[in-house]
Every structure is written in C-alpha cells, then in structure tokens.
Protein backbone atom coordinates (compact mmCIF):
# COMPACT_ATOMS: atom_id res chain seq x y z
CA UNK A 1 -2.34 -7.01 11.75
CA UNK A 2 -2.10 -5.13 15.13
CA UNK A 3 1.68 -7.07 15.15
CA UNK A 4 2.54 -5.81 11.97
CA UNK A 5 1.58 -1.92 12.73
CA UNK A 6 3.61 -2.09 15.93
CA UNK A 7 6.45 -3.62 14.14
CA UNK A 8 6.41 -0.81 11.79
CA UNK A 9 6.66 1.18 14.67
CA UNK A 10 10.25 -0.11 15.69
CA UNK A 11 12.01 -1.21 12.29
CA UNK A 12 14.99 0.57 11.28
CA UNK A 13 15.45 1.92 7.68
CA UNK A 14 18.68 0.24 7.41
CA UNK A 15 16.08 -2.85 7.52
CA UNK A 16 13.90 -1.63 5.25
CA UNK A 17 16.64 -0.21 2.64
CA UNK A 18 18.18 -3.78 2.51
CA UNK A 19 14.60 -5.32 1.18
CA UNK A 20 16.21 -6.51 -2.59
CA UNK A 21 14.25 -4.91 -5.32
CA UNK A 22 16.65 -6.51 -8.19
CA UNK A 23 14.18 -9.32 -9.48
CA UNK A 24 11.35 -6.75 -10.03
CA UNK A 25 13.35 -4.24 -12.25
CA UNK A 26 12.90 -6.67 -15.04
CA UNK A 27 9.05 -4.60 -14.63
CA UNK A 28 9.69 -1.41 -14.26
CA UNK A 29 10.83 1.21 -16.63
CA UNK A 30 14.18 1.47 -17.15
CA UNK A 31 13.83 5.63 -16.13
CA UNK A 32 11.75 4.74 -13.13
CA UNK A 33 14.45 2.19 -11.71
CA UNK A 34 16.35 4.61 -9.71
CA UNK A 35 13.23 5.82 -7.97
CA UNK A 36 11.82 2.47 -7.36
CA UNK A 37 15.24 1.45 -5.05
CA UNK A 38 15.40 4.43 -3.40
CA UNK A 39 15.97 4.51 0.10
CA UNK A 40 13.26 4.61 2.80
CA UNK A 41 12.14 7.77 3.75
CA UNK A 42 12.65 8.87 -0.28
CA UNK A 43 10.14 6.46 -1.79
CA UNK A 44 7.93 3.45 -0.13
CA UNK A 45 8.47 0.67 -2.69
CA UNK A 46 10.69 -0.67 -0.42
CA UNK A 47 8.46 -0.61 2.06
CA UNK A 48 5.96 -2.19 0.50
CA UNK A 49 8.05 -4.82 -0.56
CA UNK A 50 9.25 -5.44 2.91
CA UNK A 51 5.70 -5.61 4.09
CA UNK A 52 4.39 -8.19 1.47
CA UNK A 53 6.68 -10.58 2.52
CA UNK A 54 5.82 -10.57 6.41
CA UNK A 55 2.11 -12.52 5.79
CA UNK A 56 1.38 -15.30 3.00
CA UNK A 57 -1.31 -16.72 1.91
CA UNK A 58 -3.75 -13.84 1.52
CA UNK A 59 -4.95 -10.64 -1.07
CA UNK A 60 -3.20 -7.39 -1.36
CA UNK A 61 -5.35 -4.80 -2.49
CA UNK A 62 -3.89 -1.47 -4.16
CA UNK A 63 -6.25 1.36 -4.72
CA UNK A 64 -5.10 3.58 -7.59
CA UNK A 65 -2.84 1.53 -9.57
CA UNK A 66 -1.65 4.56 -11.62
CA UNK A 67 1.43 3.14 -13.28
CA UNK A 68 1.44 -0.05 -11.43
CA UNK A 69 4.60 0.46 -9.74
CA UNK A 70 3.14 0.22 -6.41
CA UNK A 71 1.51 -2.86 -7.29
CA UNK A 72 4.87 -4.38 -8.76
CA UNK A 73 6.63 -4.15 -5.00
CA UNK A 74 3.43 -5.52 -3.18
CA UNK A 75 3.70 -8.46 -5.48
CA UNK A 76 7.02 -9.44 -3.26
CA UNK A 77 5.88 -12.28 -2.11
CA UNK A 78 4.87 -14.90 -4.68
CA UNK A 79 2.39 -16.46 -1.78
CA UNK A 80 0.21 -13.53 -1.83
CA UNK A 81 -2.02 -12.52 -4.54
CA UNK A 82 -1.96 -8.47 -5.45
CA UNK A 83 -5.47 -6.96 -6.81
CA UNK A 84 -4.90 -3.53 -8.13
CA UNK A 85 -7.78 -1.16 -9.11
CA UNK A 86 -7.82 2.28 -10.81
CA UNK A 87 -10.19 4.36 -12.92
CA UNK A 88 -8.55 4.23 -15.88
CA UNK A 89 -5.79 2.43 -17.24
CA UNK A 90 -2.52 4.14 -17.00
CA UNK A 91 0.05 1.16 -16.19
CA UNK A 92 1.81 -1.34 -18.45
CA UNK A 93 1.69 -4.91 -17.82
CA UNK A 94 5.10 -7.19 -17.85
CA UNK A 95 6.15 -10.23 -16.27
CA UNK A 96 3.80 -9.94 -13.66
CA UNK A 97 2.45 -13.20 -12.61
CA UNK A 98 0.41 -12.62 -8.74
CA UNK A 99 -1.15 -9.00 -10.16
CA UNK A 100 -4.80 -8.59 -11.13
CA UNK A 101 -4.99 -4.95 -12.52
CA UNK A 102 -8.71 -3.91 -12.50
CA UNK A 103 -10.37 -0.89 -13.59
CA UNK A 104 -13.64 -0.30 -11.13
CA UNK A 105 -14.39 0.55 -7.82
CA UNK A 106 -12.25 -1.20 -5.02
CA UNK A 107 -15.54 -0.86 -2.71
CA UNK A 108 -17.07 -4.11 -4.54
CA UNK A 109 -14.10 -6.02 -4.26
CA UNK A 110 -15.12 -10.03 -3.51
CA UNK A 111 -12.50 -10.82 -1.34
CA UNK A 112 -12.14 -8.27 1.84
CA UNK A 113 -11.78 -11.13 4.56
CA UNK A 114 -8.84 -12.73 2.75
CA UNK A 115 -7.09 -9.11 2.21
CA UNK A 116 -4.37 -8.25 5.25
CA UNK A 117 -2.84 -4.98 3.53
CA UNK A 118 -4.38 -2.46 1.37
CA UNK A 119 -2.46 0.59 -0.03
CA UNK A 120 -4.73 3.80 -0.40
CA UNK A 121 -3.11 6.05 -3.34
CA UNK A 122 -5.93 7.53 -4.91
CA UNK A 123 -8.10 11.03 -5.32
CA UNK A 124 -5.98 12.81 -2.03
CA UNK A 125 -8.79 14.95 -1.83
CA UNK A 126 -9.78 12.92 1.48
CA UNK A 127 -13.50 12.39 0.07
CA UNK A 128 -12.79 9.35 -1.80
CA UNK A 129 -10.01 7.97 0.88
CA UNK A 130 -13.19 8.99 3.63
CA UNK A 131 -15.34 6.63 1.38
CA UNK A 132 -13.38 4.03 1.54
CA UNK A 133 -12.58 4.25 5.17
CA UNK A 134 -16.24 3.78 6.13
CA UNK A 135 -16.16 1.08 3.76
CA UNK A 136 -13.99 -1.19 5.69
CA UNK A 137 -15.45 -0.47 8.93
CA UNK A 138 -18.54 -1.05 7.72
CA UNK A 139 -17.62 -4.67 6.48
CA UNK A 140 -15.75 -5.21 10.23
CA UNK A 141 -12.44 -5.40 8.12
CA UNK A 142 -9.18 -6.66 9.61
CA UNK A 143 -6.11 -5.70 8.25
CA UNK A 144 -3.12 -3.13 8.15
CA UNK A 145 -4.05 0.24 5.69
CA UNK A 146 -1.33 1.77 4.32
CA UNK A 147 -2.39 5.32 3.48
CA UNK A 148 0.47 7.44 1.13
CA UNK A 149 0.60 11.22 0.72
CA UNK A 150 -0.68 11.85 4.42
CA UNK A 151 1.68 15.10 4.22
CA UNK A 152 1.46 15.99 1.05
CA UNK A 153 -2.25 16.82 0.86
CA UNK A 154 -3.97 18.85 3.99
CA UNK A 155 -6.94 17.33 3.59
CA UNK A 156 -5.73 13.62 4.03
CA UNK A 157 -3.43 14.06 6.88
CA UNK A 158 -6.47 15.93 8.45
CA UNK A 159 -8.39 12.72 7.43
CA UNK A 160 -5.59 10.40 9.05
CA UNK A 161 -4.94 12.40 12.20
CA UNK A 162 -9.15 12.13 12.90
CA UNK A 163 -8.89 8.91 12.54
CA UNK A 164 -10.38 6.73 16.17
CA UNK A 165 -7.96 3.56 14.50
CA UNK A 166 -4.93 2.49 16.06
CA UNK A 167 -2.39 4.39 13.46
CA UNK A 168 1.01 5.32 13.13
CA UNK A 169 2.92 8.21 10.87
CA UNK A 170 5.89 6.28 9.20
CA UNK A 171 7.05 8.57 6.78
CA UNK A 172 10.31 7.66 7.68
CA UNK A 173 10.07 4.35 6.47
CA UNK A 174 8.02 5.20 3.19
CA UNK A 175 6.86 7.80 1.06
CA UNK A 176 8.78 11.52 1.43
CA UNK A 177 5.48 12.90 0.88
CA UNK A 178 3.60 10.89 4.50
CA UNK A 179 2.85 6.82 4.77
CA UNK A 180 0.30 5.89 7.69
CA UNK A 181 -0.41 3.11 8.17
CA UNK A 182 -3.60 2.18 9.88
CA UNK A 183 -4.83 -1.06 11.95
CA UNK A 184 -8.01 -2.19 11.51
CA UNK A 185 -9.16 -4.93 13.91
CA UNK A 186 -12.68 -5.14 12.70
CA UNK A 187 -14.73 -3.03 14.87
C-alpha cells in the first residue's frame, strides 16, 4: 500500500477530476449529485473512486457509512467488495451490488487481512478514530487509511499529525475539510 500512498503523493487533480462518476448517479440522490462530482479538492468521492480502482480483488472497509455516499464511490471497482459500518442506519440502499452496509463496530470486522483501504469518517472527536488506530496496529494491519476531516476538527488533525505512520495530507486531492491518508505496513 506504501505504492499507493506515494502515488497519492504525485497525482494531479486534473487526474483525479477525470475519474467518471456517471454510472453511480443512478444511487445517489438526485440533490446530492452535484456534490458527489465535484472536483478534487471540493469533495473526495472522486477520490475515492479513483482509489478503488487501483487494487482488485480485496475488502474496502468504510467506517461511518452515514448516508452511504462514501461507500457508493469506493464500490468503483466491481472486483472489490465494500463493507460499510455505522451506528445507526442513516443511508438508503439502491442498485448497489459489492456493498455490505452493517450497523456494529468496525473493530470486529472478520476480514482485516483481505482489506487494502479503509475510510475513517466517524465520531471526529479523535477518541473513537484513536481506537481504531490502535486497532489496526494491534492486528499488524497492512493497508492504506484514508482519514477525512483532518482540518476540520482540531482534535483529529492533532491525532493525524502524532501519528509515527508513514502519512501524507492530501486535501488537495479530497475532502475541502482535510483527507490523510495513512500507510500501514503492519508493524
């Protein structure tokens, strides 16, 4: 996943804002549609999107489904298969064929060593985000973190700028409000 961070690292947005988000609009609210193609830098479902399609073969995990938007754009490559947990259910399901949508706690997820990318949208109070960390080095995880709303809320971007991982601000590739995104190599 190391390969994938440092790509992230060069990328242009021009290559990130020509990811095609037409066959998942079918999904998403018809008031939501604008947001979910905007450019990179304005919102990260291109991103994601983008991102999905560099590995096959593996999970996807996305922590705080909330709508399920998030989820939709991960789910960009048919090859991969997108879990999505949340507390409580907020999203609607349509047309989505390589989504799980859970409600439960990501930490017991069966299927870490098969994951590659995880997207962490959840409490930003950093306490549950910290949690969840430890989690994954605790299991020796390997795989690419994407962490959203590192600028937005003090207490995560304190959280992601303490953190000893290999990790890279690429806000201007994602989310207005801070993407990281985080390489875990399973030590």
């Amino acid at each position: 996943m190391d390969n994938i961070a440092k790509l992230l690292t060069t990328i242009t947005k021009e290559t990130i804002n020509g990811t095609d988000m037409s066959k998942d609009l079918d999904k998403i609210d018809k008031s939501f549609v604008s947001v979910y193609q905007a450019p990179a830098g304005s919102e990260h479902y291109k991103l994601l999107s983008y991102i999905s399609r560099l590995i096959n073969g593996c999970y996807i995990l996305d922590i705080g489904t909330y709508l399920g938007y998030s989820a939709i754009a991960l789910s960009g490559n048919a090859d991969n298969k997108v879990v999505s947990y949340d507390v409580q259910k907020q999203h609607i399901l349509k047309n989505t064929i390589n989504i799980d949508f859970r409600i439960g706690e990501a930490t017991e997820f069966e299927y870490f060593k098969a994951t590659k990318v995880i997207l962490l949208d959840t409490y930003h109070d950093g306490v549950y985000e910290d949690k969840f960390i430890k989690h994954l080095r605790s299991i020796k995880w390997i795989g690419l973190l994407l962490m959203d709303d590192i600028n937005e809320f003090p207490k995560l971007r304190e959280l992601f700028d303490e953190l000893p991982e290999e990790k890279y601000d690429i806000t201007h590739l994602g989310h207005w409000s801070g993407t990281g995104a985080v390489s875990f190599n399973g030590e």
